[in-house]
PDB file of N, CA and C in Angstrom:
ATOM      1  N   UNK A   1     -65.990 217.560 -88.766  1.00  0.00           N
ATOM      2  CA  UNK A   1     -66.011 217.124 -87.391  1.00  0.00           C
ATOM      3  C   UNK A   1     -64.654 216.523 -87.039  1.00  0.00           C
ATOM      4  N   UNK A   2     -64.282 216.879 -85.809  1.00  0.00           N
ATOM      5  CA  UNK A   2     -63.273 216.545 -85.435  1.00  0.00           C
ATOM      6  C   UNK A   2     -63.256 215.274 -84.730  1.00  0.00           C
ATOM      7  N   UNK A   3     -62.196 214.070 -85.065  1.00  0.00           N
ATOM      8  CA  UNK A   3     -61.828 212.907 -84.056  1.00  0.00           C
ATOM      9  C   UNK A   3     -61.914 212.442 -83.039  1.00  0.00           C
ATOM     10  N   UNK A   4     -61.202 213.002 -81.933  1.00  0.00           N
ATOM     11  CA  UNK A   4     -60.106 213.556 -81.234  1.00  0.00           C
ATOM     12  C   UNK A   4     -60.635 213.041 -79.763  1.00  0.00           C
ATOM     13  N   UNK A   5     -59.928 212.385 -78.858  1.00  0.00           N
ATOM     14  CA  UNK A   5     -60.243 211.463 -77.883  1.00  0.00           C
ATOM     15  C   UNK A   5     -59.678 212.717 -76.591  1.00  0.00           C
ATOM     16  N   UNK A   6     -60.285 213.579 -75.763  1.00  0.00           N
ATOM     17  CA  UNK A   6     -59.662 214.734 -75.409  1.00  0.00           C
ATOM     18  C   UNK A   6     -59.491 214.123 -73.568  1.00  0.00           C
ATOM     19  N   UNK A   7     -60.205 212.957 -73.078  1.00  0.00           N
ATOM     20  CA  UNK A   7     -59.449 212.161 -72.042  1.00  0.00           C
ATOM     21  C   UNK A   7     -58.254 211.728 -72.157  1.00  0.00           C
ATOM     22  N   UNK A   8     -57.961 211.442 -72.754  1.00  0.00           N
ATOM     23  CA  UNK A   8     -56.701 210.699 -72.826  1.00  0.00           C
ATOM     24  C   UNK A   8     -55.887 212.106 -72.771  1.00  0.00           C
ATOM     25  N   UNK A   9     -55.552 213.061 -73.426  1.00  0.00           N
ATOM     26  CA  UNK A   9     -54.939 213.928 -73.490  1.00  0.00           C
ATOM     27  C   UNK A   9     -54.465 214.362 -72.120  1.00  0.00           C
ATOM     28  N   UNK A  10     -56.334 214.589 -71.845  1.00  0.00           N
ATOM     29  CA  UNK A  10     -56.593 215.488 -70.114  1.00  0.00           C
ATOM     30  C   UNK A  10     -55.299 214.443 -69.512  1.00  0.00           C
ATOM     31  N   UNK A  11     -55.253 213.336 -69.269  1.00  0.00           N
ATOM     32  CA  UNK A  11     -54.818 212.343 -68.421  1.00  0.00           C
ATOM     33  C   UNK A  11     -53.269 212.506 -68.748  1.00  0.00           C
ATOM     34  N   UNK A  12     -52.676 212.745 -69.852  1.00  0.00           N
ATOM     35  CA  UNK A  12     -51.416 213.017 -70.067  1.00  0.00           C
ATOM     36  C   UNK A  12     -51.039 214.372 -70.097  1.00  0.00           C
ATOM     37  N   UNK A  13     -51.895 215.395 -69.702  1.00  0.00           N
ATOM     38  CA  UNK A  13     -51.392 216.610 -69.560  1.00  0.00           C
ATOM     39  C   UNK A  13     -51.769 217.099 -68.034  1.00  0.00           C
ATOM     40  N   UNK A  14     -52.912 216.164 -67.203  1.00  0.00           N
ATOM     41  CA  UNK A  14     -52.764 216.765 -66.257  1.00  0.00           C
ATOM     42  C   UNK A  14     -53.860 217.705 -66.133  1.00  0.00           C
ATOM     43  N   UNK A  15     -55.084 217.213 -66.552  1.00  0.00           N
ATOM     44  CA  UNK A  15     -55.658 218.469 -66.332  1.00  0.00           C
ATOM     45  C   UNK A  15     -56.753 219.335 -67.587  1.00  0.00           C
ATOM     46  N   UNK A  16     -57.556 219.819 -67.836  1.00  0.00           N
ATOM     47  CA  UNK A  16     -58.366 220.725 -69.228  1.00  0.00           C
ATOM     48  C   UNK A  16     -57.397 221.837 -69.258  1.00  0.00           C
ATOM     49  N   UNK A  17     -57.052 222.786 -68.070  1.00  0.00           N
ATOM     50  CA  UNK A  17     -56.331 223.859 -68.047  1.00  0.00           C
ATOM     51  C   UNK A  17     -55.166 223.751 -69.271  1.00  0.00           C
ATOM     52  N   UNK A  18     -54.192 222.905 -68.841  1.00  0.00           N
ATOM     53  CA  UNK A  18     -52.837 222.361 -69.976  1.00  0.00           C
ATOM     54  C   UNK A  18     -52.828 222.374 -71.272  1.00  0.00           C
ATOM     55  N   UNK A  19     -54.136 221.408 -71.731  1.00  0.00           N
ATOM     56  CA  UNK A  19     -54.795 220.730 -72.632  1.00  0.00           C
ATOM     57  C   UNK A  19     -55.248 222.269 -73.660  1.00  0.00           C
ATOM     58  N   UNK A  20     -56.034 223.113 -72.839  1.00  0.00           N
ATOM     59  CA  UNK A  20     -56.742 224.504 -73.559  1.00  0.00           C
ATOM     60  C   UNK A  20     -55.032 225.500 -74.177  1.00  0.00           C
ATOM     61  N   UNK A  21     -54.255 225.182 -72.871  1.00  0.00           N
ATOM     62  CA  UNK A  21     -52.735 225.890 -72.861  1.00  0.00           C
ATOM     63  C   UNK A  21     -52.387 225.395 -74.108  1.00  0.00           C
ATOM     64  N   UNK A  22     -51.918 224.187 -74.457  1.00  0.00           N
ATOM     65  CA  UNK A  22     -51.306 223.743 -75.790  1.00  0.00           C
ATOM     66  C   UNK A  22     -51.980 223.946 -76.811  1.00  0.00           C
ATOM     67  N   UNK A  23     -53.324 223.800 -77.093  1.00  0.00           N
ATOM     68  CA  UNK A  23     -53.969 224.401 -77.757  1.00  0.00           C
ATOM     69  C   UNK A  23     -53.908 225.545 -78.546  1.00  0.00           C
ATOM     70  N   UNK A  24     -54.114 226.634 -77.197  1.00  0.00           N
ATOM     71  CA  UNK A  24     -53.655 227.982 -77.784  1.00  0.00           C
ATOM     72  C   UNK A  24     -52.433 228.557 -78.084  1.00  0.00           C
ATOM     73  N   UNK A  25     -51.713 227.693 -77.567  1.00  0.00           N
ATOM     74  CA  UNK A  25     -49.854 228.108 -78.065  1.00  0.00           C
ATOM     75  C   UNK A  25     -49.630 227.659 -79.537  1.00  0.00           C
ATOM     76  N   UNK A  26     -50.222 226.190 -79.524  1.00  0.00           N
ATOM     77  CA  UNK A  26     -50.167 226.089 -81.066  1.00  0.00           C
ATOM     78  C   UNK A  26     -50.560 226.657 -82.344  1.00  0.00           C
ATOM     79  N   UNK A  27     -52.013 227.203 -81.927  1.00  0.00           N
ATOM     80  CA  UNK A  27     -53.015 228.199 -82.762  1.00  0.00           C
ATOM     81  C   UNK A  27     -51.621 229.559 -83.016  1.00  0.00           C
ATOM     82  N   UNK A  28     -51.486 230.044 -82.350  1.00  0.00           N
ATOM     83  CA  UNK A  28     -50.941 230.934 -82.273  1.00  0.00           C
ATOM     84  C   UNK A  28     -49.324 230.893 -83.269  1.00  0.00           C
ATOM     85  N   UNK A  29     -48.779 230.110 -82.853  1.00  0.00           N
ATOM     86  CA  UNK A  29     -47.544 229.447 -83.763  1.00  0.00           C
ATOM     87  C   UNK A  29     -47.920 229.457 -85.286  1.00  0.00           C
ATOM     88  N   UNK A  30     -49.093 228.429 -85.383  1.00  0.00           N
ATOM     89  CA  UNK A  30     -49.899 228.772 -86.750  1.00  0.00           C
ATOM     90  C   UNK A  30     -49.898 229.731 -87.353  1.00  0.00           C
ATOM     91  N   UNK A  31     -50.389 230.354 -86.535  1.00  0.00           N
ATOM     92  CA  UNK A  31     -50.764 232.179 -87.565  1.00  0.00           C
ATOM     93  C   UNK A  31     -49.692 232.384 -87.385  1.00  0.00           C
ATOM     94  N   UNK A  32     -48.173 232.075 -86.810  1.00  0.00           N
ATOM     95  CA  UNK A  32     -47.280 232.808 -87.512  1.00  0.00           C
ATOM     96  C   UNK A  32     -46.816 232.867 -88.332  1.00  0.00           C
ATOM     97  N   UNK A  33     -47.290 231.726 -89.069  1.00  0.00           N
ATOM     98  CA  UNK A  33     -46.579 230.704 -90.046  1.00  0.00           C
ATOM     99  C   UNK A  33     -45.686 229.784 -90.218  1.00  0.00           C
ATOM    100  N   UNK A  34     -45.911 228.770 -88.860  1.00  0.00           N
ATOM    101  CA  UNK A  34     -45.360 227.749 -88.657  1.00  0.00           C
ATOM    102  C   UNK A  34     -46.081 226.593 -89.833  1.00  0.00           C
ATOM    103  N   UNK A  35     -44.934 225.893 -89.812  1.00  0.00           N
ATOM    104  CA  UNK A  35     -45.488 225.303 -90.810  1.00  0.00           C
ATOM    105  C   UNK A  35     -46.237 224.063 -90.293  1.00  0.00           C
ATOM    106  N   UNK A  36     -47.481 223.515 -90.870  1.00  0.00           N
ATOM    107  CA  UNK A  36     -47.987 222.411 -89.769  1.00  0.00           C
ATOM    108  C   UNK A  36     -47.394 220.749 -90.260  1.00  0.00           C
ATOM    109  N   UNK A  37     -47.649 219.798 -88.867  1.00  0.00           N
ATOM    110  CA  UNK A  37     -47.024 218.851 -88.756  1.00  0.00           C
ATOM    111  C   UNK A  37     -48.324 218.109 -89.669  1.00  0.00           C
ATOM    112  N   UNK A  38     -49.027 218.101 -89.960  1.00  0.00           N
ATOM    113  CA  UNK A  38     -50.452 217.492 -90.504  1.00  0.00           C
ATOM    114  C   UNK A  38     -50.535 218.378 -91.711  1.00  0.00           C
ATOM    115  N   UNK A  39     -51.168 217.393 -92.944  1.00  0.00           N
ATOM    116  CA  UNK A  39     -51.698 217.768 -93.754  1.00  0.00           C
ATOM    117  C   UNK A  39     -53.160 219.410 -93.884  1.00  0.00           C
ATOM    118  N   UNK A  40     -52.913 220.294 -94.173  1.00  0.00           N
ATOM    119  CA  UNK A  40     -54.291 221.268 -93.803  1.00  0.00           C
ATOM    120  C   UNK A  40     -55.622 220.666 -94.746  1.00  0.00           C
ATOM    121  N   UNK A  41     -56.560 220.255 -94.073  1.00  0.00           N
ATOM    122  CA  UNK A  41     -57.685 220.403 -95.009  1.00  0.00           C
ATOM    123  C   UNK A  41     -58.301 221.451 -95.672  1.00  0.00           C
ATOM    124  N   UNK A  42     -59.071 221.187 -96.128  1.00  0.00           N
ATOM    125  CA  UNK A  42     -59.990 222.517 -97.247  1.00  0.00           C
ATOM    126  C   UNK A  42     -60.379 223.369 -96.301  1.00  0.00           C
ATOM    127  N   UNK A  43     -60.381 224.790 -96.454  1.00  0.00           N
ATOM    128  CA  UNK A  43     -60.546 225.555 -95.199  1.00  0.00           C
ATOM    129  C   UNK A  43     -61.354 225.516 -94.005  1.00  0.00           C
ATOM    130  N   UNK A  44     -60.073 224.822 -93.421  1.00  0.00           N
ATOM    131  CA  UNK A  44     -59.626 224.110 -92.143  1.00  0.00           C
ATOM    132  C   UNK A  44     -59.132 225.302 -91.232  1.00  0.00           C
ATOM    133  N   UNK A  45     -59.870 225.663 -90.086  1.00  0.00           N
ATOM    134  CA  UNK A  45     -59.564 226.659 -88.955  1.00  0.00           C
ATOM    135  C   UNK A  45     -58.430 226.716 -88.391  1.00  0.00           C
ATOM    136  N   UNK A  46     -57.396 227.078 -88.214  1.00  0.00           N
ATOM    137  CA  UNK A  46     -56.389 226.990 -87.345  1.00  0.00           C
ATOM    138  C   UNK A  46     -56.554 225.749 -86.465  1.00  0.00           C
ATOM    139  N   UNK A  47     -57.429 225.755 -85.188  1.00  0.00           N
ATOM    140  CA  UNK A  47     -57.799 225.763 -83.748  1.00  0.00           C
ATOM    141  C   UNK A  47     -58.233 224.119 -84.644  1.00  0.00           C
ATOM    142  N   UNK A  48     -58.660 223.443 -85.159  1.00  0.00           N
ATOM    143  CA  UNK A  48     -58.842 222.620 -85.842  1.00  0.00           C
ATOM    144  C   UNK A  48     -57.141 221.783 -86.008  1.00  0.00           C
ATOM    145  N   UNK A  49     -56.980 222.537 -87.125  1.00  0.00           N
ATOM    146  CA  UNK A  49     -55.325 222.214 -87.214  1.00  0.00           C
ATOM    147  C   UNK A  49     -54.566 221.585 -86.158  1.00  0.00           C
ATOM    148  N   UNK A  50     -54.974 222.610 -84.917  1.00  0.00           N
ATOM    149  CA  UNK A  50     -54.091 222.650 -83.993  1.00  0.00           C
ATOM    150  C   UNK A  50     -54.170 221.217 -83.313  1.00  0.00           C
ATOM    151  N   UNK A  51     -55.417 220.751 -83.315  1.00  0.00           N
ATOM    152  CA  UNK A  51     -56.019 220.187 -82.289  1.00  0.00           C
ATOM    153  C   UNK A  51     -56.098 218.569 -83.209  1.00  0.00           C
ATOM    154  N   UNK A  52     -55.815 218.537 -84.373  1.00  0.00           N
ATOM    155  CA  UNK A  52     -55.595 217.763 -84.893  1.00  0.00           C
ATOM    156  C   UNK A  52     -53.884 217.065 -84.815  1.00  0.00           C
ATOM    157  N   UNK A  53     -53.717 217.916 -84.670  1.00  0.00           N
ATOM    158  CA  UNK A  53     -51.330 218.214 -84.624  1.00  0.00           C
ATOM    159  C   UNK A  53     -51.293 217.369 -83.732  1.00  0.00           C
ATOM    160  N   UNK A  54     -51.767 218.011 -82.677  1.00  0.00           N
ATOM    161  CA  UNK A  54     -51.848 217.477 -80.877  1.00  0.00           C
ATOM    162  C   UNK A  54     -52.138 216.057 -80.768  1.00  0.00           C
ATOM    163  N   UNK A  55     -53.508 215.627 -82.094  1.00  0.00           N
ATOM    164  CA  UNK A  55     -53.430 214.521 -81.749  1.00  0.00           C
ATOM    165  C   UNK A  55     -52.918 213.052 -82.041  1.00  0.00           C
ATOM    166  N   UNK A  56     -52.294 213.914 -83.477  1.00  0.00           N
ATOM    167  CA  UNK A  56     -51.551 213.302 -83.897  1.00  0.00           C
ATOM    168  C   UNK A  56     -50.126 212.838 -83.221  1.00  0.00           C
ATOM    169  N   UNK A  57     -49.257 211.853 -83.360  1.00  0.00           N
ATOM    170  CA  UNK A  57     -48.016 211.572 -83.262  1.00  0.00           C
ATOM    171  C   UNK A  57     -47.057 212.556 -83.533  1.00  0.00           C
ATOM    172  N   UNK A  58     -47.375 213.452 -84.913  1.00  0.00           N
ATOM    173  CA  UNK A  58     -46.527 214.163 -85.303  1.00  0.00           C
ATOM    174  C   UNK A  58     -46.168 215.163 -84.305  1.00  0.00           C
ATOM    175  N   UNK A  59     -46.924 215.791 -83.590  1.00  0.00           N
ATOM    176  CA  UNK A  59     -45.660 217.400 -82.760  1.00  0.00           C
ATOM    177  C   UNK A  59     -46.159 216.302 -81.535  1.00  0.00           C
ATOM    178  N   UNK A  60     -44.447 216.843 -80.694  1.00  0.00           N
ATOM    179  CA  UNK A  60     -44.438 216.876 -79.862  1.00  0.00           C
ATOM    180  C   UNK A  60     -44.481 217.708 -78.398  1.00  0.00           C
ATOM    181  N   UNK A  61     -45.069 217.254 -77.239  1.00  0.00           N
ATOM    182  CA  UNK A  61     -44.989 217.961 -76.384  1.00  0.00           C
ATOM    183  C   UNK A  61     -44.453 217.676 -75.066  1.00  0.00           C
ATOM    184  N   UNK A  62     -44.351 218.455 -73.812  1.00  0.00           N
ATOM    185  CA  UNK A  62     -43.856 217.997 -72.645  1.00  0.00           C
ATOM    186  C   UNK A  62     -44.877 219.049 -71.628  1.00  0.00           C
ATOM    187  N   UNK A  63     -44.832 218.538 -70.582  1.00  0.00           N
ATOM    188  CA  UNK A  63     -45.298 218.820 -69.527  1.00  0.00           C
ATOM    189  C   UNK A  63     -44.351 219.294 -68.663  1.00  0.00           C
ATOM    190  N   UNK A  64     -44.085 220.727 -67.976  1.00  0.00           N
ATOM    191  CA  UNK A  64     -43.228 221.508 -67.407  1.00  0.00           C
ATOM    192  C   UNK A  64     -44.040 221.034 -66.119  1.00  0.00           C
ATOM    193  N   UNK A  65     -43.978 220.248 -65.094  1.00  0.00           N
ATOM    194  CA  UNK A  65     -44.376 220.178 -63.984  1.00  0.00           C
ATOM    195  C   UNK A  65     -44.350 220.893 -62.906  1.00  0.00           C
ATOM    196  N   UNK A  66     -42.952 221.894 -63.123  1.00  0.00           N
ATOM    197  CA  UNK A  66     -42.729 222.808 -62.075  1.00  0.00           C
ATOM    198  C   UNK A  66     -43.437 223.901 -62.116  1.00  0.00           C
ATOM    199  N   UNK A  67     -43.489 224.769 -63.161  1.00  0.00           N
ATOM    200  CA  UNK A  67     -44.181 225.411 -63.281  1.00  0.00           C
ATOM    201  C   UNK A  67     -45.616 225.704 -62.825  1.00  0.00           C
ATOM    202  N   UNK A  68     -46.329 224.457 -63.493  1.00  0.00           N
ATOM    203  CA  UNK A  68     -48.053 224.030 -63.156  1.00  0.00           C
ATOM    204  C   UNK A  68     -47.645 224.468 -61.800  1.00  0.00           C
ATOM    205  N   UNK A  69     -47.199 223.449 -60.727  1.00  0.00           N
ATOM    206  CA  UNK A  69     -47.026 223.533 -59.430  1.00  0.00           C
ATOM    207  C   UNK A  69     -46.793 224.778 -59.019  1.00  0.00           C
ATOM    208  N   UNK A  70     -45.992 225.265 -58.964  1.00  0.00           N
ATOM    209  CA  UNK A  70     -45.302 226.783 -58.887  1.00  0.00           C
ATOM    210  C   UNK A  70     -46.999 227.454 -59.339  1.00  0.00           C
ATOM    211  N   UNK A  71     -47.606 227.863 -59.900  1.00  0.00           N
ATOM    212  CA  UNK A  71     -48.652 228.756 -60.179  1.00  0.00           C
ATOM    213  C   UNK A  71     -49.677 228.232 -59.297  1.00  0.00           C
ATOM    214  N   UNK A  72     -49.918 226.797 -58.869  1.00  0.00           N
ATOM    215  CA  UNK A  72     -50.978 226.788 -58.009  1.00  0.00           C
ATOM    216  C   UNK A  72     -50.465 226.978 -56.619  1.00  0.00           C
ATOM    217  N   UNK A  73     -49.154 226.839 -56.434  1.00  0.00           N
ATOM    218  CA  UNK A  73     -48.898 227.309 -55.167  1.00  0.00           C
ATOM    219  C   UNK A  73     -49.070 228.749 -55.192  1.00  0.00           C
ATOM    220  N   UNK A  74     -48.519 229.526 -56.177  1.00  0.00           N
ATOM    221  CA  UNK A  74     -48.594 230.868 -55.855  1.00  0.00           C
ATOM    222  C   UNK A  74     -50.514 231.280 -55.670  1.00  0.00           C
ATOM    223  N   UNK A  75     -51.046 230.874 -56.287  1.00  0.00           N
ATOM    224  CA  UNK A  75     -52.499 231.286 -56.254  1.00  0.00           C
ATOM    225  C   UNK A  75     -53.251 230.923 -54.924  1.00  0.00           C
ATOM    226  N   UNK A  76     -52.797 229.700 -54.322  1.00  0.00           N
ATOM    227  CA  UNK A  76     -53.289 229.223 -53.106  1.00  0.00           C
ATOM    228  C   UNK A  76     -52.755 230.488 -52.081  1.00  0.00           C
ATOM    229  N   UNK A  77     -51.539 230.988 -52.139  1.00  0.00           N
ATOM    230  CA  UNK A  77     -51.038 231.674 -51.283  1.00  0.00           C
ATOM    231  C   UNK A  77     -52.427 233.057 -50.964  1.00  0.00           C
ATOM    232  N   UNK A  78     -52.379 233.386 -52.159  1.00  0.00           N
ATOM    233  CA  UNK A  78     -53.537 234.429 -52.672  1.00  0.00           C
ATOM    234  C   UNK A  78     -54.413 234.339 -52.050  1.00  0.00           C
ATOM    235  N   UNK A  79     -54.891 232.957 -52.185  1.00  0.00           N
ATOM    236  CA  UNK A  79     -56.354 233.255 -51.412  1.00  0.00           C
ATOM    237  C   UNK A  79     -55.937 233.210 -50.311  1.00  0.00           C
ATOM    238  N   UNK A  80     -55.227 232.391 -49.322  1.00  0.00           N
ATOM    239  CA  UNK A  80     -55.151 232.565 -47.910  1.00  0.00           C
ATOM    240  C   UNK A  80     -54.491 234.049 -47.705  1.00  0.00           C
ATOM    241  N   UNK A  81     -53.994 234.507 -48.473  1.00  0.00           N
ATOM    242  CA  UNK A  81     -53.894 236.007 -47.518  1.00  0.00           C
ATOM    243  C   UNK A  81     -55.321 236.852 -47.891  1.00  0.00           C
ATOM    244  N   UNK A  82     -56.374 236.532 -48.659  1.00  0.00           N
ATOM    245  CA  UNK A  82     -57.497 237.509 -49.115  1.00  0.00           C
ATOM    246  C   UNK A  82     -58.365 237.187 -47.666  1.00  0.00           C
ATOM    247  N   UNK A  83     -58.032 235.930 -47.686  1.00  0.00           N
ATOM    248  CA  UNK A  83     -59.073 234.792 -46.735  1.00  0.00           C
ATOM    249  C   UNK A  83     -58.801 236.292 -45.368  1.00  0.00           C
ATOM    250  N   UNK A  84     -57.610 236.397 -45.131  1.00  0.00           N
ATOM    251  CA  UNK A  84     -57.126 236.374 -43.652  1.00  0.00           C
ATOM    252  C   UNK A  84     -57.502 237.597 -43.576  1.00  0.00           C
ATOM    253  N   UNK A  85     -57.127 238.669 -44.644  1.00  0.00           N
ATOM    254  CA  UNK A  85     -58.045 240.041 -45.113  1.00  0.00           C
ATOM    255  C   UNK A  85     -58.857 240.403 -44.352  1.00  0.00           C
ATOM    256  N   UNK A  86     -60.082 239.552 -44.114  1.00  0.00           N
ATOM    257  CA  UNK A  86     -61.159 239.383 -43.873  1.00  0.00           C
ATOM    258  C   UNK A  86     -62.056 239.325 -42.958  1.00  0.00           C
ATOM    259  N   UNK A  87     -60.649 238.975 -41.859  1.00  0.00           N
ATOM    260  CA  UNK A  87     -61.126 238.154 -40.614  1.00  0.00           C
ATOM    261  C   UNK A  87     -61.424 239.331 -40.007  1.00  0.00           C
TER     262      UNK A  87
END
């Protein structure tokens, strides 16, 4: 069983969306054979690993703010032209 306090995270990343994002970037790094910032337990899942890394001190991360922004603007755009589609 895992630790892992996943509010606090939400609250420093902004969100579950981010939170699932780092997640799976890390998993992924893993299987490439990155080497991990945490000890691996006895067969210990990746997605485990990962989520343990995260919550640890050891890796670090950042929050690209522009981006986030930038994608919900572009998606909002989306719907108001589907919206207008319609009329």
């Amino acid at each position: 069983m895992i630790d892992f306090n996943i509010d606090t995270l939400q609250k420093s990343l902004d969100g579950k969306f981010n939170v699932a994002h780092l997640i799976i970037n890390r998993v992924k790094k893993l299987k490439t054979g990155v080497e991990s910032k945490v000890n691996r337990r006895m067969r210990e899942k990746d997605i485990v690993l990962a989520i343990r890394e995260i919550d640890s001190t050891e890796l670090e991360y950042t929050l690209d703010e522009s981006s986030t922004r930038e994608r919900q603007v572009e998606l909002a755009e989306a719907v108001l032209e589907d919206r207008g589609d319609r009329s």
